[in-house]
C-alpha atoms as a PDB file:
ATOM      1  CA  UNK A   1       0.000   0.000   0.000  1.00  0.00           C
ATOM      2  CA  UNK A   2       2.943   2.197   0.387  1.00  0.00           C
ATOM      3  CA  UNK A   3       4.611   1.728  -2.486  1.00  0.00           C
ATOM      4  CA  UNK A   4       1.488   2.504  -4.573  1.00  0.00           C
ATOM      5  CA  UNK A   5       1.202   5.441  -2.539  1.00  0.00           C
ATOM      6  CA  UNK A   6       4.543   6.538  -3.498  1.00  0.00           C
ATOM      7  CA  UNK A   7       4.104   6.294  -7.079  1.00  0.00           C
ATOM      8  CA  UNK A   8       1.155   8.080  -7.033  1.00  0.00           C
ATOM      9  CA  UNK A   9       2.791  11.103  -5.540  1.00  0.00           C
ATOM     10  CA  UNK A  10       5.656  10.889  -7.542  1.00  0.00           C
ATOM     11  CA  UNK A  11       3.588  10.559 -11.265  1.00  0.00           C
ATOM     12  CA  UNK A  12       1.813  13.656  -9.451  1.00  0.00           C
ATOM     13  CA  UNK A  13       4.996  15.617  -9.003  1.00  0.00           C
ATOM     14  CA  UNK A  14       6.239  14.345 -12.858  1.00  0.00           C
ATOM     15  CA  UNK A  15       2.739  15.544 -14.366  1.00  0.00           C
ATOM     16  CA  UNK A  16       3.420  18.566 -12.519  1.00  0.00           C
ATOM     17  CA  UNK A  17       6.393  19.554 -13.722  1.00  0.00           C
ATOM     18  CA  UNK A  18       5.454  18.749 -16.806  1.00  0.00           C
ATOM     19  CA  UNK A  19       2.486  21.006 -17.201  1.00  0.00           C
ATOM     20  CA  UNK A  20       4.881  24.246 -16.659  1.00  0.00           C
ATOM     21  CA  UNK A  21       4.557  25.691 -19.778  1.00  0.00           C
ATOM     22  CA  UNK A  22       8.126  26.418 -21.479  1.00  0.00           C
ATOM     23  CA  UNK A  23       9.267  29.605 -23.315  1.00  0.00           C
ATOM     24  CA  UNK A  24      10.150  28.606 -27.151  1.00  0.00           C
ATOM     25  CA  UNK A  25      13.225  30.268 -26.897  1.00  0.00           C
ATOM     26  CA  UNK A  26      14.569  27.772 -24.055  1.00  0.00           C
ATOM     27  CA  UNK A  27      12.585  24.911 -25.738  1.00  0.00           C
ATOM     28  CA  UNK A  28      15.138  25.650 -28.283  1.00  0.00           C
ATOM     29  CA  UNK A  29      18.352  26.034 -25.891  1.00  0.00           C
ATOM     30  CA  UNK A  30      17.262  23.035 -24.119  1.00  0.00           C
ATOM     31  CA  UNK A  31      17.519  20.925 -27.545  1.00  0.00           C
ATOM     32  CA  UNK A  32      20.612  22.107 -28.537  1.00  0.00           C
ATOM     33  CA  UNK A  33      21.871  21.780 -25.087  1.00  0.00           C
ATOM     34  CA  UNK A  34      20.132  18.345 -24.740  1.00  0.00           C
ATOM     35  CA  UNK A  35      21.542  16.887 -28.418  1.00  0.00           C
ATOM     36  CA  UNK A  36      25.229  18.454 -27.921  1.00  0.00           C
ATOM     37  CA  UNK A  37      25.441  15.998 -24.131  1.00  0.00           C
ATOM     38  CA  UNK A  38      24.140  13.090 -26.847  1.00  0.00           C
ATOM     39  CA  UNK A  39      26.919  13.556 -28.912  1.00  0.00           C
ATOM     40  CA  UNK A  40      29.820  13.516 -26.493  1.00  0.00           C
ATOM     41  CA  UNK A  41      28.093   9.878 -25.431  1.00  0.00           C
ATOM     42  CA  UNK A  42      28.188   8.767 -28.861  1.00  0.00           C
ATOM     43  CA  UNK A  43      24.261   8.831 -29.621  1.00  0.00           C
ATOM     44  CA  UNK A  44      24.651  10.551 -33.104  1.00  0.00           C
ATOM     45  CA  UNK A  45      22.086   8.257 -35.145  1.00  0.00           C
ATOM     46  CA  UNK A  46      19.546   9.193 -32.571  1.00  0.00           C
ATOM     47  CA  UNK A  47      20.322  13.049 -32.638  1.00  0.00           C
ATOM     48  CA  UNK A  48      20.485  12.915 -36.503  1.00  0.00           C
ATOM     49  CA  UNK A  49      16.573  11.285 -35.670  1.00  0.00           C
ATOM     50  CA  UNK A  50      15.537  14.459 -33.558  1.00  0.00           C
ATOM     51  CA  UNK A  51      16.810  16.991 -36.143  1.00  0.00           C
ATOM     52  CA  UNK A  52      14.401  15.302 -38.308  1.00  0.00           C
ATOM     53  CA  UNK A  53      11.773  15.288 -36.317  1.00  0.00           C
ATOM     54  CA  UNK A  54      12.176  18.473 -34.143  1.00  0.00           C
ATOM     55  CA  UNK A  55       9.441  20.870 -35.651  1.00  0.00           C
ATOM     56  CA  UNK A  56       6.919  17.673 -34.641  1.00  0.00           C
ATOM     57  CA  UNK A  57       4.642  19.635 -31.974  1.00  0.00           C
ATOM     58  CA  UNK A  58       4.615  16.489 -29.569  1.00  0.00           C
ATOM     59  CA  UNK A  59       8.052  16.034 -29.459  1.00  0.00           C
ATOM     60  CA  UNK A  60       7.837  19.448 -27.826  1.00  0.00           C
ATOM     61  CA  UNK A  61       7.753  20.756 -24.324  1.00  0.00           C
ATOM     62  CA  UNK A  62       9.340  18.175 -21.161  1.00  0.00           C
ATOM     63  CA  UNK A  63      10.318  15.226 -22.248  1.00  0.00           C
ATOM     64  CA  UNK A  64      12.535  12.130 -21.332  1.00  0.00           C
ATOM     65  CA  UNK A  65      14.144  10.438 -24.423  1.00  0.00           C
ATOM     66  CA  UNK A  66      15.325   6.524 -24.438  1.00  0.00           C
ATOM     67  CA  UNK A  67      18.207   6.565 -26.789  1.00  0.00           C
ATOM     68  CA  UNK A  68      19.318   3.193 -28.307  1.00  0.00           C
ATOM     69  CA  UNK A  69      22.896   3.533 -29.205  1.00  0.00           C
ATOM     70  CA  UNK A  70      24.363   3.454 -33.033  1.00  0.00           C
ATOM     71  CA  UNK A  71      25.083  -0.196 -32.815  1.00  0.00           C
ATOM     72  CA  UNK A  72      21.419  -0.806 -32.321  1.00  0.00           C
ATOM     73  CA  UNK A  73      19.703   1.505 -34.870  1.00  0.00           C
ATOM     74  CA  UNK A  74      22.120   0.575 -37.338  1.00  0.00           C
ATOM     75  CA  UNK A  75      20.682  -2.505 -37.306  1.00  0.00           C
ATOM     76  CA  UNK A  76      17.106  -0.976 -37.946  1.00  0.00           C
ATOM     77  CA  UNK A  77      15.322   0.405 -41.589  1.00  0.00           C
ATOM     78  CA  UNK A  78      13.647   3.664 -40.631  1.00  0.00           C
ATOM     79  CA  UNK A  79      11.546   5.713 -43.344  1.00  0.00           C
ATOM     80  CA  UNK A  80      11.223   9.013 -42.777  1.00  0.00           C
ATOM     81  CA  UNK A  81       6.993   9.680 -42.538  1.00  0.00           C
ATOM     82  CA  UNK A  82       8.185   6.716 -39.200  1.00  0.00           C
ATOM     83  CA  UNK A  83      10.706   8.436 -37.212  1.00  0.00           C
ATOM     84  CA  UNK A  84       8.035  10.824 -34.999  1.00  0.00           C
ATOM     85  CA  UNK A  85       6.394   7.915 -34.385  1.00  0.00           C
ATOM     86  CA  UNK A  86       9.579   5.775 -33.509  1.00  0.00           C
ATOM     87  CA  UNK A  87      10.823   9.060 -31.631  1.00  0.00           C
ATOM     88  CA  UNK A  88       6.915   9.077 -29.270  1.00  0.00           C
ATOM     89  CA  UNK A  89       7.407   5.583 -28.219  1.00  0.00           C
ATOM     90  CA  UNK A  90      11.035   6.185 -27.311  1.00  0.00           C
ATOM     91  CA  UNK A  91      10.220   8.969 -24.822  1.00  0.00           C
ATOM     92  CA  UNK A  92       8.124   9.884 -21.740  1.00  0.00           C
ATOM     93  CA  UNK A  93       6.443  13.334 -21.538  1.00  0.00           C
ATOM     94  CA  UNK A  94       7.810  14.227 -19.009  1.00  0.00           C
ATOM     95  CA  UNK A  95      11.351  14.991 -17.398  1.00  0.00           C
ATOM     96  CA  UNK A  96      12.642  11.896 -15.330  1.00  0.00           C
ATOM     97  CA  UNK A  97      15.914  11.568 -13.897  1.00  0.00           C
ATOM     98  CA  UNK A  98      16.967   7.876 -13.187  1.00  0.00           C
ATOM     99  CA  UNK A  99      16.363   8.106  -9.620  1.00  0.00           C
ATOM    100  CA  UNK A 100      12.859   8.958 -10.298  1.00  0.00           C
ATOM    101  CA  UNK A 101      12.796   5.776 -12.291  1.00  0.00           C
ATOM    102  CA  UNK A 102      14.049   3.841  -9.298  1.00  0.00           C
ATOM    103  CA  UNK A 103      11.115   4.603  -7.372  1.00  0.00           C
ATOM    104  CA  UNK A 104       8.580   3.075  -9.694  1.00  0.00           C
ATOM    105  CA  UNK A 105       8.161  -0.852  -8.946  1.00  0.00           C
ATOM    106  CA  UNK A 106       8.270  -3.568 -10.891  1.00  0.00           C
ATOM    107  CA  UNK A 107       5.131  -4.660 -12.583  1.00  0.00           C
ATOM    108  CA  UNK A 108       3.858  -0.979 -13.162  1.00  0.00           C
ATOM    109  CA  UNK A 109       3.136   0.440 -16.274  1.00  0.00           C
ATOM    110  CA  UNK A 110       4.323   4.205 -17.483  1.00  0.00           C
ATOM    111  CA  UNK A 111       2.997   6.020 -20.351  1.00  0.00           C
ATOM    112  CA  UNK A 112       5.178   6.576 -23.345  1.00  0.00           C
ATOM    113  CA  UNK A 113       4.637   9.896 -25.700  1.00  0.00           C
ATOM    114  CA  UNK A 114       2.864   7.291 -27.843  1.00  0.00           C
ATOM    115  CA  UNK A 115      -0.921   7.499 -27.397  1.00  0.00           C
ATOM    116  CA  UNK A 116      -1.943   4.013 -25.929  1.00  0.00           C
ATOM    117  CA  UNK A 117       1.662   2.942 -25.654  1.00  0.00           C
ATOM    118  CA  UNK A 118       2.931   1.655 -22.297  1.00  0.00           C
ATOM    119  CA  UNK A 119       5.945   0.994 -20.307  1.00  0.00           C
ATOM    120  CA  UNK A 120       6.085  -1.804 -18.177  1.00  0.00           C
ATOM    121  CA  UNK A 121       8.872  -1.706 -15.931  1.00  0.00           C
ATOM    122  CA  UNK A 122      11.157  -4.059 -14.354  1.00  0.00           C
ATOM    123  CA  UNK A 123      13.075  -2.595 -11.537  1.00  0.00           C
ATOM    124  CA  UNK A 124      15.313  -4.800 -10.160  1.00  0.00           C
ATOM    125  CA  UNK A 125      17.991  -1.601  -8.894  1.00  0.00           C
ATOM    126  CA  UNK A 126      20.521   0.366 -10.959  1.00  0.00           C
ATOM    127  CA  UNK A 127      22.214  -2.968 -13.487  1.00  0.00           C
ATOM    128  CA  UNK A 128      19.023  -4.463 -13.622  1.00  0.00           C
ATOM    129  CA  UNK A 129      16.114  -1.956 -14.607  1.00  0.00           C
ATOM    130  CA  UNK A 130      13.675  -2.506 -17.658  1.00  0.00           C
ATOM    131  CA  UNK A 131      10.974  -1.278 -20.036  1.00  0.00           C
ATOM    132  CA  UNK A 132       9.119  -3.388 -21.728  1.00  0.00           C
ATOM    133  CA  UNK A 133      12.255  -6.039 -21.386  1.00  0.00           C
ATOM    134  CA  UNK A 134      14.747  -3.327 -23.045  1.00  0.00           C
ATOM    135  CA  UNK A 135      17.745  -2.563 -20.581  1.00  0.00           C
ATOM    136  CA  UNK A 136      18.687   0.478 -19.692  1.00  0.00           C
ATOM    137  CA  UNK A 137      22.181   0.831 -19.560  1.00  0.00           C
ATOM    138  CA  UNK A 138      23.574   4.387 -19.492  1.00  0.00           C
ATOM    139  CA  UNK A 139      21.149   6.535 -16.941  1.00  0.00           C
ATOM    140  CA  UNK A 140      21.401  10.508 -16.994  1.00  0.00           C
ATOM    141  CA  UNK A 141      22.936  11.697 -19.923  1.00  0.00           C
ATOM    142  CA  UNK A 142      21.059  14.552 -20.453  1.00  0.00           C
ATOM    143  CA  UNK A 143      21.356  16.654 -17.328  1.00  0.00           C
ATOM    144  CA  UNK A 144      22.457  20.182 -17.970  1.00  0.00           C
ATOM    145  CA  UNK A 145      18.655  21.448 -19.750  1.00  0.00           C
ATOM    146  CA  UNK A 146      15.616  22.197 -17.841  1.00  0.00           C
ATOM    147  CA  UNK A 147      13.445  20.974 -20.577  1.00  0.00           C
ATOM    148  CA  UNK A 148      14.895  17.340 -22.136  1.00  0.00           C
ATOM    149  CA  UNK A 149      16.429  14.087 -19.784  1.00  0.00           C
ATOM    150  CA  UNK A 150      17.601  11.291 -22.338  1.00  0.00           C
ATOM    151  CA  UNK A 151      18.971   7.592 -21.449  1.00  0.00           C
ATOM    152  CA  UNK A 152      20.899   5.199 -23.067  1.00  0.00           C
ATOM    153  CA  UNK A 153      18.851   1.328 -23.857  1.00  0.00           C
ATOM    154  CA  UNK A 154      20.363  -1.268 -25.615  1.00  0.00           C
ATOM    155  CA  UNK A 155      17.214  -2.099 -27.638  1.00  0.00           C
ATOM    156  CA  UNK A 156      14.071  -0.899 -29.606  1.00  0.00           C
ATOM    157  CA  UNK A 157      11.288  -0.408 -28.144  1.00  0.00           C
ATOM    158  CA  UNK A 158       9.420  -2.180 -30.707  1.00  0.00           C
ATOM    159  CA  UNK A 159       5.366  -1.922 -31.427  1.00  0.00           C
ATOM    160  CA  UNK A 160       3.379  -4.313 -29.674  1.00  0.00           C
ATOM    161  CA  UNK A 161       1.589  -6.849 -31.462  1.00  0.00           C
ATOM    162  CA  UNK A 162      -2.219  -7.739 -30.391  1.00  0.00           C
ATOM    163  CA  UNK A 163      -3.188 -11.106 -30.859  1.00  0.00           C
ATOM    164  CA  UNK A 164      -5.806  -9.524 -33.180  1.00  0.00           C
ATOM    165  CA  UNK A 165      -3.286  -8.690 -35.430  1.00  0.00           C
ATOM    166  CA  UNK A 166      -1.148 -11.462 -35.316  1.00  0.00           C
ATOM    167  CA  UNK A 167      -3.447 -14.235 -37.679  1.00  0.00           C
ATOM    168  CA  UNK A 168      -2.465 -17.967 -36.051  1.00  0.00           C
ATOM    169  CA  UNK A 169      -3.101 -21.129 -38.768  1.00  0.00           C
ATOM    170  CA  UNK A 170      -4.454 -23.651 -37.347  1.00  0.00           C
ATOM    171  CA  UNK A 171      -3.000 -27.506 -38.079  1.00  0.00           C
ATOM    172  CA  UNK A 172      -5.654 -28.434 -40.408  1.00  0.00           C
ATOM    173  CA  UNK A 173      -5.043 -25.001 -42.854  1.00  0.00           C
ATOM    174  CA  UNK A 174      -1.055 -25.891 -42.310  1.00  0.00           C
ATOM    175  CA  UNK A 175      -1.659 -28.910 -43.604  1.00  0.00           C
ATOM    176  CA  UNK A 176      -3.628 -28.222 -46.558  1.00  0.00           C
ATOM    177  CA  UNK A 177      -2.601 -24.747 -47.681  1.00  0.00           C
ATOM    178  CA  UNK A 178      -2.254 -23.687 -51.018  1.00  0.00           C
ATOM    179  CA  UNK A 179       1.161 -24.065 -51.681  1.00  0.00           C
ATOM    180  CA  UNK A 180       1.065 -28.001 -50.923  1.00  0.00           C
ATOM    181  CA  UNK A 181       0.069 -30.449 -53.399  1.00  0.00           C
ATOM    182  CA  UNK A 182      -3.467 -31.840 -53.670  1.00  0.00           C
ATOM    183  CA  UNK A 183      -3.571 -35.120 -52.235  1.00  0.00           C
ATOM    184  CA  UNK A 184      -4.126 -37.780 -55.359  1.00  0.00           C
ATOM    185  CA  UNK A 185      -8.083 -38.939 -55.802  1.00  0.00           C
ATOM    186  CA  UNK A 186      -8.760 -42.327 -55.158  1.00  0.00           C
ATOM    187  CA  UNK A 187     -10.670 -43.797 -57.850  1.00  0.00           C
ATOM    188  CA  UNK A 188     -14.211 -44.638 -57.023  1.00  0.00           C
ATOM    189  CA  UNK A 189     -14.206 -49.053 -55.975  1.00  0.00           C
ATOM    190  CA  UNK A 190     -16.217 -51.092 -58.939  1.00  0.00           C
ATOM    191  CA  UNK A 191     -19.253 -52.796 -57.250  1.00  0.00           C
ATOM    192  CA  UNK A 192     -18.994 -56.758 -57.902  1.00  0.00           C
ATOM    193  CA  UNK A 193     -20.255 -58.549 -60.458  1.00  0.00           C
ATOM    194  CA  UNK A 194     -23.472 -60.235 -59.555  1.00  0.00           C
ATOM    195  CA  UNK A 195     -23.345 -63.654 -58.129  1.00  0.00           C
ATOM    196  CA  UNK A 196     -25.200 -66.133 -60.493  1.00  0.00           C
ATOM    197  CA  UNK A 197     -26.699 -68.870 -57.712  1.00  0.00           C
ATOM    198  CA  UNK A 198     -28.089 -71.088 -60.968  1.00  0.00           C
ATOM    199  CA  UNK A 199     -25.712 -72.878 -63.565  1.00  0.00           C
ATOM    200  CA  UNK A 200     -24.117 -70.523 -66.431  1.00  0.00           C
ATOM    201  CA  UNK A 201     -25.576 -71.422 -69.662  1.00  0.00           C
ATOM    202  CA  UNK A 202     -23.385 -73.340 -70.958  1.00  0.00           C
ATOM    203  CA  UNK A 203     -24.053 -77.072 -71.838  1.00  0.00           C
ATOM    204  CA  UNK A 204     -20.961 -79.041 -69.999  1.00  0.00           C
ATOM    205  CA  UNK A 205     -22.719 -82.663 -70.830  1.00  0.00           C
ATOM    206  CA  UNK A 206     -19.924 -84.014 -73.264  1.00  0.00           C
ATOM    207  CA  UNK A 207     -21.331 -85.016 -76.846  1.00  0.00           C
ATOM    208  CA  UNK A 208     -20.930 -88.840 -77.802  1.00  0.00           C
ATOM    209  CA  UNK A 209     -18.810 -89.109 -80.744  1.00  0.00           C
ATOM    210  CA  UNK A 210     -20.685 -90.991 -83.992  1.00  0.00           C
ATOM    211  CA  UNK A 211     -20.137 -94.348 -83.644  1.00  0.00           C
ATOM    212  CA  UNK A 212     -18.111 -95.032 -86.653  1.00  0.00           C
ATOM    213  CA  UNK A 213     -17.031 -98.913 -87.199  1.00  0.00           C
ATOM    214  CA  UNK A 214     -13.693 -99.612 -88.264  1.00  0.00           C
ATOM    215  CA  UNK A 215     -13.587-100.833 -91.805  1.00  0.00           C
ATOM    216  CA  UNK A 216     -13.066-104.521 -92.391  1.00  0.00           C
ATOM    217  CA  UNK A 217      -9.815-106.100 -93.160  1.00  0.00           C
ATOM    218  CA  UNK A 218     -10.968-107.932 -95.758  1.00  0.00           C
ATOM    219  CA  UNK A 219     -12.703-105.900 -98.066  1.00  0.00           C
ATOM    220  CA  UNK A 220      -9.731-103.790 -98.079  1.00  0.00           C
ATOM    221  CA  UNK A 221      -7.683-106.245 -99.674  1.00  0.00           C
ATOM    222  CA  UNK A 222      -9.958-107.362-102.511  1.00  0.00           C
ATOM    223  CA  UNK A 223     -10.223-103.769-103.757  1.00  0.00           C
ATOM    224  CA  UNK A 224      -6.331-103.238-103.650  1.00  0.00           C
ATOM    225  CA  UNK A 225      -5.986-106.868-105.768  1.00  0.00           C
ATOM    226  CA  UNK A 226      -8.983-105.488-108.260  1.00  0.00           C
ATOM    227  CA  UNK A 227      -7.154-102.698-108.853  1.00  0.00           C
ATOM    228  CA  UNK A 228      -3.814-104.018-109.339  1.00  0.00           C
ATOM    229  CA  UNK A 229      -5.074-106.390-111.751  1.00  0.00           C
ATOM    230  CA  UNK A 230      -7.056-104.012-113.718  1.00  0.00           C
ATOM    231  CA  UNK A 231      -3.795-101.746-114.294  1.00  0.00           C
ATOM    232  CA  UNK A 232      -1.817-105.501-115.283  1.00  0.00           C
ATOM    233  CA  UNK A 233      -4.430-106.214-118.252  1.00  0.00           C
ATOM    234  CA  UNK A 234      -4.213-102.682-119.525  1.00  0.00           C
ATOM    235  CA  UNK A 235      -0.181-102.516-119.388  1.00  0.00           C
ATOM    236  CA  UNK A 236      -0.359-105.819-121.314  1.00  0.00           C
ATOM    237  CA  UNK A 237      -3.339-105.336-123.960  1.00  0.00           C
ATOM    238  CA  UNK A 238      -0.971-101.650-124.920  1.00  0.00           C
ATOM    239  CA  UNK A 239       2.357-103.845-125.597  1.00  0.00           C
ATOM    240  CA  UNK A 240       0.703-106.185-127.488  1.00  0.00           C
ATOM    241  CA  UNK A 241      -0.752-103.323-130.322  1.00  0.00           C
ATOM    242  CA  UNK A 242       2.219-101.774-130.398  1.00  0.00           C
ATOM    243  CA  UNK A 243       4.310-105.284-131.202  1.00  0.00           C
ATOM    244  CA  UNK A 244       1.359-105.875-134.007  1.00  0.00           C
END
C-alpha cells in the first residue's frame, strides 16, 4: 500500500512539472543543449533522428528520451513519414531523472509519448532496470537542460503486437494450404459382379462321338488286288498293239 502510494505522488509531481509551460526560446536552448550531451556519449544516429523530427509539436515541451545507441539503430530500416512515431514511443512526456525511475516498482506500467503505448517496468535496482524487457544501460545523460532528460537502452522499443493482429493457422489449414500439393483422388471401388446362384448357360454334358465302325480287313484287300489287276491287263493289252 505504500509503495502505490509513493508512485502516485511521484507521477503527481512528474505531471506537474510537466504542465509548466516552457518559453520557445529555451525549448530551443534546451535541444541544442540536450543533443550536444548526446553527442559527447556517442548517440549521433539518434540526434540525426531528432533533427528530423524536431518541428513535430509532440516532441515538444518536457520530455525524457530513451536513446538506443548506433550499434542498435544501425541494425534498424527507418523511413522518414516513421521516425516521430519511432521518436513518441522512445520517450516519456515528461522529465525523469533515473532516480525517479528507481522509485517506480516492478510490474507498473508508465505512459510513453505514444498514445496508448505503455511501459512496463522491471526494476530490479541500478544494473538491472527494464521497459518493456529493453535494458537500460547508461542513466542521466542529459542533465544540464531544464526541458529534455535522455537515457541510453540497448534495444528498440518495438510496437506491440495484439493477438488480433497477429493471424495464427491452425494444423488443419497448415496442412492443406495452397502451396502443398493436392492429395491424389482415389478412384471410385467397382461394385462386384453379380453372383449367379443357378448354372451358367453353358451345356458341360460331353457329346458322344458318332459311332463309326472300323472298316473290315478284308474288303480292303480285294479292292487293292482289283485294282492291281485291272492296271496288269491294260499294261499288257498296250504292248501287245504296239508289237502288231
Amino acid at each position: 500500500m505504500a509503495t502505490s502510494l509513493r508512485l502516485l505522488v511521484l507521477m503527481a509531481l512528474v505531471s506537474l512539472v510537466s504542465s509548466v509551460d516552457i518559453p520557445p526560446g529555451n525549448q530551443n536552448q534546451d535541444f541544442l543543449i540536450a543533443t550536444s550531451e548526446m553527442q559527447r556519449a556517442n548517440y549521433f544516429t539518434f540526434v540525426l533522428l531528432l533533427n528530423m523530427a524536431k518541428l513535430d509539436p509532440r516532441l515538444q515541451g518536457n520530455l525524457t528520451f530513451l536513446m538506443p545507441n548506433d550499434r542498435v539503430l544501425s541494425k534498424i530500416t527507418l523511413q522518414q513519414d516513421t521516425v516521430p512515431d519511432f521518436l513518441l514511443r522512445h520517450s516519456i512526456p515528461s522529465t525523469m531523472l533515473f532516480h525517479h525511475l528507481q522509485h517506480i516498482p516492478t510490474g507498473s506500467l508508465i505512459p510513453s509519448s505514444k498514445p496508448d503505448y505503455m511501459l512496463k517496468i522491471s526494476n530490479k535496482g541500478r544494473r538491472s532496470f527494464y521497459l518493456n524487457n529493453v535494458k537500460l544501460i547508461s542513466p542521466n545523460i542529459c542533465t544540464a537542460g531544464s526541458s529534455i532528460r535522455c537515457h541510453g537502452i540497448d534495444g528498440v522499443l518495438s510496437v506491440v503486437v495484439t493477438n488480433s493482429s497477429a493471424a495464427i493457422a491452425s494444423p488443419s489449414a497448415a496442412c492443406f494450404s495452397s502451396s502443398s500439393p493436392a492429395p491424389p483422388a482415389i478412384p471410385p471401388t467397382p461394385s462386384p459382379l453379380p453372383l449367379v446362384s443357378g448354372p451358367i448357360g453353358l451345356n458341360l454334358t460331353p457329346v458322344a462321338a458318332p459311332n463309326v465302325s472300323p472298316p473290315k480287313s478284308g474288303s480292303s484287300g480285294i479292292l487293292t488286288f482289283s485294282v492291281t489287276s485291272v492296271m496288269m491287263v491294260s499294261i499288257w493289252v498296250a504292248s501287245l498293239s504296239i508289237l502288231l
